[in-house]
Protein backbone atom coordinates (compact mmCIF):
# COMPACT_ATOMS: atom_id res chain seq x y z
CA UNK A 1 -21.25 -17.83 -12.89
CA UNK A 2 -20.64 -18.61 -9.35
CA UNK A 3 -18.71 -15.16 -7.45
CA UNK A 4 -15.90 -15.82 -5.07
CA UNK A 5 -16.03 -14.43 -1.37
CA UNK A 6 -12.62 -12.18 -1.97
CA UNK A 7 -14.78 -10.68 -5.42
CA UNK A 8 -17.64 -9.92 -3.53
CA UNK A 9 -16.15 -8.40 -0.47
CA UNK A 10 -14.44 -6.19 -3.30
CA UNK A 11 -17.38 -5.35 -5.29
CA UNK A 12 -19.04 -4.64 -1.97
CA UNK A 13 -15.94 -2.16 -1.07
CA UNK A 14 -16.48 -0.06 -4.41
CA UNK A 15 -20.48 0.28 -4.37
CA UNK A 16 -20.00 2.28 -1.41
CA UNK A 17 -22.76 2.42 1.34
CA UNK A 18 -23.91 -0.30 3.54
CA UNK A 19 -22.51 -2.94 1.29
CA UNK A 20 -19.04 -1.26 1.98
CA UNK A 21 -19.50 -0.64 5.58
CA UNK A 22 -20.75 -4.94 5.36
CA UNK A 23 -17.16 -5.44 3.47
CA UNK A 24 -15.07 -3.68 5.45
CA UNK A 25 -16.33 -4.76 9.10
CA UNK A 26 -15.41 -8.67 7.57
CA UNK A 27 -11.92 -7.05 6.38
CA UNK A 28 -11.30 -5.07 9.44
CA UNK A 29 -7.39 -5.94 11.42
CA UNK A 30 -8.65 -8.22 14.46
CA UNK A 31 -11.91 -9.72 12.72
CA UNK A 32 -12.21 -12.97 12.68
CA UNK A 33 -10.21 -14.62 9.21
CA UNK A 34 -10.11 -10.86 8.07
CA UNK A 35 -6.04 -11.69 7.56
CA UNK A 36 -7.22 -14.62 5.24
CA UNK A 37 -10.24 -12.48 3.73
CA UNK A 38 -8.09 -9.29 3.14
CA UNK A 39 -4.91 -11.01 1.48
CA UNK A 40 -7.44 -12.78 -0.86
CA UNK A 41 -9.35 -9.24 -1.41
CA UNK A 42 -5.83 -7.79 -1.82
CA UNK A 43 -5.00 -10.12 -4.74
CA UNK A 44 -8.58 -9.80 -6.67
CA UNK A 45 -8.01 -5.71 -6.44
CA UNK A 46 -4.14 -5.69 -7.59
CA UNK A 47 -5.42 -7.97 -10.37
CA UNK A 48 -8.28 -5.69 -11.40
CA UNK A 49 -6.91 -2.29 -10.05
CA UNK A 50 -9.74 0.57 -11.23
CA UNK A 51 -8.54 4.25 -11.44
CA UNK A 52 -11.25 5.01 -8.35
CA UNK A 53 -10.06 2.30 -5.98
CA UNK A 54 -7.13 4.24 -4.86
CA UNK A 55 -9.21 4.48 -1.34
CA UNK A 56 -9.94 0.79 -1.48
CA UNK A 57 -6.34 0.24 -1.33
CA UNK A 58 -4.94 3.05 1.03
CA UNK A 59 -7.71 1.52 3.59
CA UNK A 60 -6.68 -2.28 2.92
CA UNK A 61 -3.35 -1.53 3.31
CA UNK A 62 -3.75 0.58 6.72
CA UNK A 63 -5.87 -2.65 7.99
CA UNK A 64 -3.12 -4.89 6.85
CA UNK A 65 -0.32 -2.46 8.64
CA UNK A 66 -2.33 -2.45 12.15
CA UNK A 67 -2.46 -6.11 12.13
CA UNK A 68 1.11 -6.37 11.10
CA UNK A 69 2.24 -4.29 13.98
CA UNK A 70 -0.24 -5.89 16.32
CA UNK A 71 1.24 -9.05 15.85
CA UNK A 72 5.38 -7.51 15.53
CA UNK A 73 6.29 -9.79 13.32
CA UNK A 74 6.52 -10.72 10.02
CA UNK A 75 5.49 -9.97 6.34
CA UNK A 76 2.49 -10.89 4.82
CA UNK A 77 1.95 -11.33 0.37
CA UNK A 78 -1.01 -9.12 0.94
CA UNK A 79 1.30 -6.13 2.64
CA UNK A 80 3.46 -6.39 -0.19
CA UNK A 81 1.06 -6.14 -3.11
CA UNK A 82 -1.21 -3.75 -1.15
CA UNK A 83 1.68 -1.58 -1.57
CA UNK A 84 2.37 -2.06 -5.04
CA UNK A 85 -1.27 -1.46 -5.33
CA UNK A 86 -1.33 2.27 -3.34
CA UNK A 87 1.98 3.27 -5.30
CA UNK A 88 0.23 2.17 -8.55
CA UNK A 89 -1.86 5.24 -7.96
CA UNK A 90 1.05 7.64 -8.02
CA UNK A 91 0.07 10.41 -4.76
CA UNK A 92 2.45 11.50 -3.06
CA UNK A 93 0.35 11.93 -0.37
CA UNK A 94 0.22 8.56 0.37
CA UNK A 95 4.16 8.20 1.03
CA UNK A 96 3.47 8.16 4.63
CA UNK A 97 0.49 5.32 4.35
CA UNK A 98 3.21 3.68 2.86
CA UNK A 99 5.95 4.58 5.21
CA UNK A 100 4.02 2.72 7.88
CA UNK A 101 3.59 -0.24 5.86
CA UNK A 102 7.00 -0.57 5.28
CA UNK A 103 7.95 -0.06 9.40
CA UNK A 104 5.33 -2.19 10.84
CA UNK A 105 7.91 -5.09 11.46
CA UNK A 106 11.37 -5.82 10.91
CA UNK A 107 10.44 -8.46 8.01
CA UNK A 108 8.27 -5.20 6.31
CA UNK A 109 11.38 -2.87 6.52
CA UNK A 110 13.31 -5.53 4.53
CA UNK A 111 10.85 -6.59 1.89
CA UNK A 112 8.98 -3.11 1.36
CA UNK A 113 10.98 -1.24 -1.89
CA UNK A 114 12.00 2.16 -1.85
CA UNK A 115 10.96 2.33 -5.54
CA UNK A 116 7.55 1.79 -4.83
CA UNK A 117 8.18 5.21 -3.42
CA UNK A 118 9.23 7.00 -6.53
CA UNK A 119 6.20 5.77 -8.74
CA UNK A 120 4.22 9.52 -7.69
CA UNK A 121 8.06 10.47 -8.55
CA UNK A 122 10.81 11.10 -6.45
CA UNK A 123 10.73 15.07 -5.87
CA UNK A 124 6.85 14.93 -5.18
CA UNK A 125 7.42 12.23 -2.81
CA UNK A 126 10.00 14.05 -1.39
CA UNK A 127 8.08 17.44 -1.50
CA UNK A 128 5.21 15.33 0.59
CA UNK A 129 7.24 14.09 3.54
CA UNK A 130 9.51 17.41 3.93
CA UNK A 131 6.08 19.78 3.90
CA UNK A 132 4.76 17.50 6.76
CA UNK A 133 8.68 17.37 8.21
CA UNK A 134 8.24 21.02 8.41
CA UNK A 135 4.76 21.41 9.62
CA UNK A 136 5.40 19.14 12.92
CA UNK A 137 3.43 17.39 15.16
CA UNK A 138 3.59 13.38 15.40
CA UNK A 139 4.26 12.90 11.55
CA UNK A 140 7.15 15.39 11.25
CA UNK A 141 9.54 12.80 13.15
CA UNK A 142 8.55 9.89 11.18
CA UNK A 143 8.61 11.93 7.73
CA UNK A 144 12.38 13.03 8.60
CA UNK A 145 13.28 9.30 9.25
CA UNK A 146 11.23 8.26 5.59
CA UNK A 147 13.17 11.30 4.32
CA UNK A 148 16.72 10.02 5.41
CA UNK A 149 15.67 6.54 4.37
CA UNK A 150 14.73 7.72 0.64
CA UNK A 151 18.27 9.32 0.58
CA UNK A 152 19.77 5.93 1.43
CA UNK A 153 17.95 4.69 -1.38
CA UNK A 154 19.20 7.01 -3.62
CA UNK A 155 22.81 6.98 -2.71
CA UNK A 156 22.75 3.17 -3.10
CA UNK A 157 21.55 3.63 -6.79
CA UNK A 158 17.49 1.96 -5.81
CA UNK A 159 15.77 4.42 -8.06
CA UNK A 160 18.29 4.10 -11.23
CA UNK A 161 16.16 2.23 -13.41
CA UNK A 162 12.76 2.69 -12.71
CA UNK A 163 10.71 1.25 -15.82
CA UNK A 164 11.93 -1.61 -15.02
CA UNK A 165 12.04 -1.46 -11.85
CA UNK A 166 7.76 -0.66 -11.95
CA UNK A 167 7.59 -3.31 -14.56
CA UNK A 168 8.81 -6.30 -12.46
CA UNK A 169 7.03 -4.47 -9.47
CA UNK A 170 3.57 -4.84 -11.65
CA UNK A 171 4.10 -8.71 -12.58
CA UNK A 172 5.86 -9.59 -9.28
CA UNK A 173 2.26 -8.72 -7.41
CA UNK A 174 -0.30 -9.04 -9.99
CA UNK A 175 -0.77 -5.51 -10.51
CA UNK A 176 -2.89 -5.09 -13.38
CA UNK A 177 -4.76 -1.72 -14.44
CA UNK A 178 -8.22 -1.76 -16.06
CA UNK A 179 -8.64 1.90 -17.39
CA UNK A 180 -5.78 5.07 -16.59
CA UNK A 181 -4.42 5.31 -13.05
């Protein structure tokens, strides 16, 4: 059984080590095909998403933001399911990882989904970005702005019907979980 370049650069990712510092420095924003090399990593993890690869995907997706903003335009498959893949994991803590996803160009702001948001749940979320609102320093503007943003959401009915929402979410970009996340 022959191993495809996007598995391996994953498998390399979650042994850790050298083999991850090998993997990432061939996924890294600016790298030579690492756009190519992290869309197809981004597709083997969402369809083979672990309940430890929740760092796997918060780093992916900060590589795939940086090269989104570096170039200031558009929106790449791999953005989108990266996302769907971080949310999967349900931390509020990463509503600002995902905050940045969503503003790295004007094609991300449209396609990004406040639901994907809510999966840690709404008040958490919420909780998350006020707490570093409050706290200042350079996040406290930009957690005000995903604050008001979220409230949009709301007010335009986005986080009615979640299950099924999460449901198309999870077939739309290949999210599939192998063990509890």
């Amino acid at each position: 059984m022959t191993i495809s370049l996007p598995q391996s650069l994953l498998e390399r990712l979650r042994a850790g080590g050298e083999a991850a510092d090998d993997a990432r420095a061939r996924l890294v924003a600016g790298a030579q095909r690492s756009d190519e090399f992290r869309e197809q990593v981004a597709g083997a993890l969402a369809a083979d998403l672990r309940p430890f690869d929740r760092p796997i995907a918060r780093w992916l997706l900060e590589q795939e933001t940086v090269a989104h903003e570096a170039r200031g335009a558009g929106a790449s498959e791999a953005l989108f399911v990266l996302v769907a893949a971080l949310a999967r994991f349900g931390q509020p803590s990463d509503a600002m990882a995902l905050w940045r996803a969503r503003q790295a160009t004007a094609e991300t702001r449209v396609g990004v989904d406040a639901e994907q948001f809510a999966r840690a749940g709404l008040g958490a979320t919420r909780a998350s970005l006020a707490d570093l609102a409050r706290v200042g320093g350079p996040d406290a503007t930009v957690a005000r702005e995903a604050l008001d943003w979220l409230d949009e959401a709301q007010a335009t009915g986005a986080f009615d019907d979640l299950p099924t929402y999460f449901a198309w979410s999870d077939a739309r970009y290949g999210v599939h979980i192998n063990g509890p996340t």
